[in-house]
Protein backbone atom coordinates (compact mmCIF):
# COMPACT_ATOMS: atom_id res chain seq x y z
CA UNK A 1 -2.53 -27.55 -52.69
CA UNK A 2 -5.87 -27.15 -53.36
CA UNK A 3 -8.19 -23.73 -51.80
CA UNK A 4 -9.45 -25.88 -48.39
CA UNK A 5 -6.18 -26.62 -48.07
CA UNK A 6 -4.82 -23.13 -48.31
CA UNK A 7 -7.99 -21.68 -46.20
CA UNK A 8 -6.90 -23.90 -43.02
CA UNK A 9 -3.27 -22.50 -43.32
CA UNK A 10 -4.66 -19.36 -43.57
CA UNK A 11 -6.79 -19.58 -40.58
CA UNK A 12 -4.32 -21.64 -38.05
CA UNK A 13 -1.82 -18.91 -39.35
CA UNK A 14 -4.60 -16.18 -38.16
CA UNK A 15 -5.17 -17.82 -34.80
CA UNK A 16 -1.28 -18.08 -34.03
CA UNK A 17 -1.28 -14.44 -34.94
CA UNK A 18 -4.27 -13.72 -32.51
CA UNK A 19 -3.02 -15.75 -29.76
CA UNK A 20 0.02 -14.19 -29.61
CA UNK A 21 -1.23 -10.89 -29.84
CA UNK A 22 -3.95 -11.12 -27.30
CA UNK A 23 -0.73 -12.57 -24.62
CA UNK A 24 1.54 -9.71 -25.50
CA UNK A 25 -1.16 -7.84 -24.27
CA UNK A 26 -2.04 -9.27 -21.31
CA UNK A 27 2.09 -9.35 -20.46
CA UNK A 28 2.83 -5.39 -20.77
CA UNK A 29 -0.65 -4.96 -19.09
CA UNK A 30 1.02 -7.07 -16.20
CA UNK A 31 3.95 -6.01 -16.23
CA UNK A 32 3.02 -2.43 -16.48
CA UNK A 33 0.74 -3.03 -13.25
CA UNK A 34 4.13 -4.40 -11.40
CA UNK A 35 5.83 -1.23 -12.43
CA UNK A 36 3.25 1.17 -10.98
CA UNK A 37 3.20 -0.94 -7.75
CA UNK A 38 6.00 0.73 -5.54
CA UNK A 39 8.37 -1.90 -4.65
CA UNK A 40 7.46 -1.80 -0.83
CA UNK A 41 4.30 -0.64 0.75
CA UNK A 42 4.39 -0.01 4.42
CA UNK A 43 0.88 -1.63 5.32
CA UNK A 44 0.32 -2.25 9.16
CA UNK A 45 -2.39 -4.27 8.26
CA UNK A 46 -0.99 -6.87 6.75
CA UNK A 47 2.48 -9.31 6.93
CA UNK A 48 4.71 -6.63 4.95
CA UNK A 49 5.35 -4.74 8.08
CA UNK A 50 8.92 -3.26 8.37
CA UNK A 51 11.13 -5.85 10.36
CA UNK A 52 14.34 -5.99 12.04
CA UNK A 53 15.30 -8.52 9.59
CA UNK A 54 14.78 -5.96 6.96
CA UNK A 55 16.53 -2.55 8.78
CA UNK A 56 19.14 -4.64 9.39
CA UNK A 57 19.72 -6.47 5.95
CA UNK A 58 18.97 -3.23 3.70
CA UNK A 59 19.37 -0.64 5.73
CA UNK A 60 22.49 -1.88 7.24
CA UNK A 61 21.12 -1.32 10.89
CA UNK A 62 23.95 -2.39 13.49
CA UNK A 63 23.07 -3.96 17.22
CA UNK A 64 22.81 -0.08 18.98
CA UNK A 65 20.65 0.75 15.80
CA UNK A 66 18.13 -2.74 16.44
CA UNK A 67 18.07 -1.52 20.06
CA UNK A 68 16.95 1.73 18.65
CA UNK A 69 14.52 0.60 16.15
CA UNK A 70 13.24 -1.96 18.48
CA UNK A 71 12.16 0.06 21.48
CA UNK A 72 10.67 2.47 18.49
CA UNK A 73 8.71 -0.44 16.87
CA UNK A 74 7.47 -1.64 20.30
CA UNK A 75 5.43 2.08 20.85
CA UNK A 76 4.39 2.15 17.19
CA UNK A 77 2.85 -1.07 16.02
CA UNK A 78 0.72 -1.64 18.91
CA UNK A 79 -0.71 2.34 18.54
CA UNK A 80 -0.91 2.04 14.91
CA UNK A 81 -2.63 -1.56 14.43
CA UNK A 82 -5.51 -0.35 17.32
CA UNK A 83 -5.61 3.32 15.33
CA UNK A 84 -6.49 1.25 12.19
CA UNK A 85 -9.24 -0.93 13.58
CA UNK A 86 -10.75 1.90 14.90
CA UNK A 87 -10.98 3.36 11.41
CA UNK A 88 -12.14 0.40 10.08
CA UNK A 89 -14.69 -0.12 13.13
CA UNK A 90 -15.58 3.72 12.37
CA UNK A 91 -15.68 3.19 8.29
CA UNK A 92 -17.92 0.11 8.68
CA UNK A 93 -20.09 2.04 11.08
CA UNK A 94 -20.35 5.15 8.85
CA UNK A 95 -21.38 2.43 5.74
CA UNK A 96 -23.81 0.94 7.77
CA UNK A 97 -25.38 4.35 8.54
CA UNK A 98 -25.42 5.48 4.55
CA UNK A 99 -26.90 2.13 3.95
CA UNK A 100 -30.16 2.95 5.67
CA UNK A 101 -33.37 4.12 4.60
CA UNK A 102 -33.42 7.53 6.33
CA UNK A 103 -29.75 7.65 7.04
CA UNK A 104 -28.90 10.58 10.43
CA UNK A 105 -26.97 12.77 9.00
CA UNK A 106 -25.31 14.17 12.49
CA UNK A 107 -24.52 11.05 12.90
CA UNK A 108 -22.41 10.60 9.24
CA UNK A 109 -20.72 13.83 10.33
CA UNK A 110 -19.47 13.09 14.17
CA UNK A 111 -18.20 9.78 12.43
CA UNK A 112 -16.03 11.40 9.80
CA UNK A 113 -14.74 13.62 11.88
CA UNK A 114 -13.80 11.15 14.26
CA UNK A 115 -12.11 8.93 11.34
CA UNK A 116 -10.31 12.37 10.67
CA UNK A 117 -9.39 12.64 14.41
CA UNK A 118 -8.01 8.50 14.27
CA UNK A 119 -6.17 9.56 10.96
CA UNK A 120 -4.41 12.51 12.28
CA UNK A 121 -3.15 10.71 15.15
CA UNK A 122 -2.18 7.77 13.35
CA UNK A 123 -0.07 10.62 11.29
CA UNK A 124 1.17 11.70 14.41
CA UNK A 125 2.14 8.44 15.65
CA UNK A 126 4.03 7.57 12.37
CA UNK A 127 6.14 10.46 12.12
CA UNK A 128 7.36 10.12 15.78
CA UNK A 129 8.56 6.68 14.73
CA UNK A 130 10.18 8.19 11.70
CA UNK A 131 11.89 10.67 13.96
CA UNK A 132 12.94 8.01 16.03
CA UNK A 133 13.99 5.58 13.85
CA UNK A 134 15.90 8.48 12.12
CA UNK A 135 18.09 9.61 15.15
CA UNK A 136 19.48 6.64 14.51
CA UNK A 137 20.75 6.72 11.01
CA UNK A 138 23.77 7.72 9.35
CA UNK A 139 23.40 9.75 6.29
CA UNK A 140 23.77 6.95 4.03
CA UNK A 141 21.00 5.07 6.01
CA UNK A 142 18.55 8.13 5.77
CA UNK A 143 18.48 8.07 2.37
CA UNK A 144 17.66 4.83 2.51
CA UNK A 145 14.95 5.54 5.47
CA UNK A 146 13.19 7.91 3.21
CA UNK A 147 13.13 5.87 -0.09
CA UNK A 148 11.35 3.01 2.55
CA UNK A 149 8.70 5.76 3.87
CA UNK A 150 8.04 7.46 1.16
CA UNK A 151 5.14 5.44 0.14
CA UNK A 152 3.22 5.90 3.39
CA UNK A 153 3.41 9.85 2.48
CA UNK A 154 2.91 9.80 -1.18
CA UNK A 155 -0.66 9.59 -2.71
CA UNK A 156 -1.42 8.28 -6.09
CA UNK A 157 -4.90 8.95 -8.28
CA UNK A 158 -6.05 5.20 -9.42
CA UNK A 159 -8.70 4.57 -11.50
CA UNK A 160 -10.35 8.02 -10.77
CA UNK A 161 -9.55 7.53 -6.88
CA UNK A 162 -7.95 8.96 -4.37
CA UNK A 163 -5.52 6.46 -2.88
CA UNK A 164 -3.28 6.98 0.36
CA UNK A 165 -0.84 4.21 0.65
CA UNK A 166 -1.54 3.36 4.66
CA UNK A 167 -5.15 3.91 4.73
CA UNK A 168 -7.55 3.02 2.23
């Protein structure tokens, strides 16, 4: 085998070695990220909203409890979607405000404290459907009520910010 020879070995050796480096990489990074990610994320917001389907299935809700969760869920959801476009509405109106060339600062106040006043009632609103919901658990199932809440109450420091799991 003559040195060329041996140099393109060498190197096609060097880029297998490379390539499979670099995706080992990229796979723990992933699958690190999936680990960190709590495995469900009570989000109003968005299509991973608590269901029957799901108290029943992994909770182990019976009929009396879907009554219960049901008449629960239909004072909640409503409150809390219009709670969160208000904060949104609010956030978007407080950005707007920074954004300007002379921004009013009164203003930038009354609207955080109204976000805070939105956020404390959407906290409000939330734990009176825990309660709720809760009244009609077993033991058993209230373990299993607080592993599926505890998101919405736990905060997490990401990437040098603050992060609450139901409001961004």
């Amino acid at each position: 085998m003559n040195k060329t020879s041996l140099l393109y070995w060498i190197i096609a050796l060097l880029l297998i070695l490379n390539l499979s480096t670099i995706g080992g990489l990229i796979y723990h990074h992933y699958d690190q990220l999936a680990e960190e990610q709590p495995a469900l994320i009570l989000d109003v917001q968005n299509d991973s909203r608590l269901t029957g389907r799901y108290f029943r299935q992994v909770i182990g809700f019976d009929d009396e409890q879907m009554e219960a969760f049901r008449k629960a869920n239909r004072k909640f959801q409503p409150a809390a979607n219009q709670i969160i476009f208000t904060i949104d509405s609010l956030k978007q109106e407080q950005f707007n405000e920074l954004k300007k060339k002379k921004s009013d600062t009164v203003r930038l106040f009354e609207i955080a404290e109204k976000i805070g006043t939105q956020h404390k009632e959407l906290k409000n609103i939330t734990n009176r459907f825990y309660l709720e919901i809760k009244k009609a658990c077993d033991e058993e199932q209230c373990n299993k009520l607080e592993e599926v809440f505890h998101p919405l109450f736990k905060n997490t420091i990401q990437g040098g910010r603050h992060r609450n799991k139901d409001i961004n």
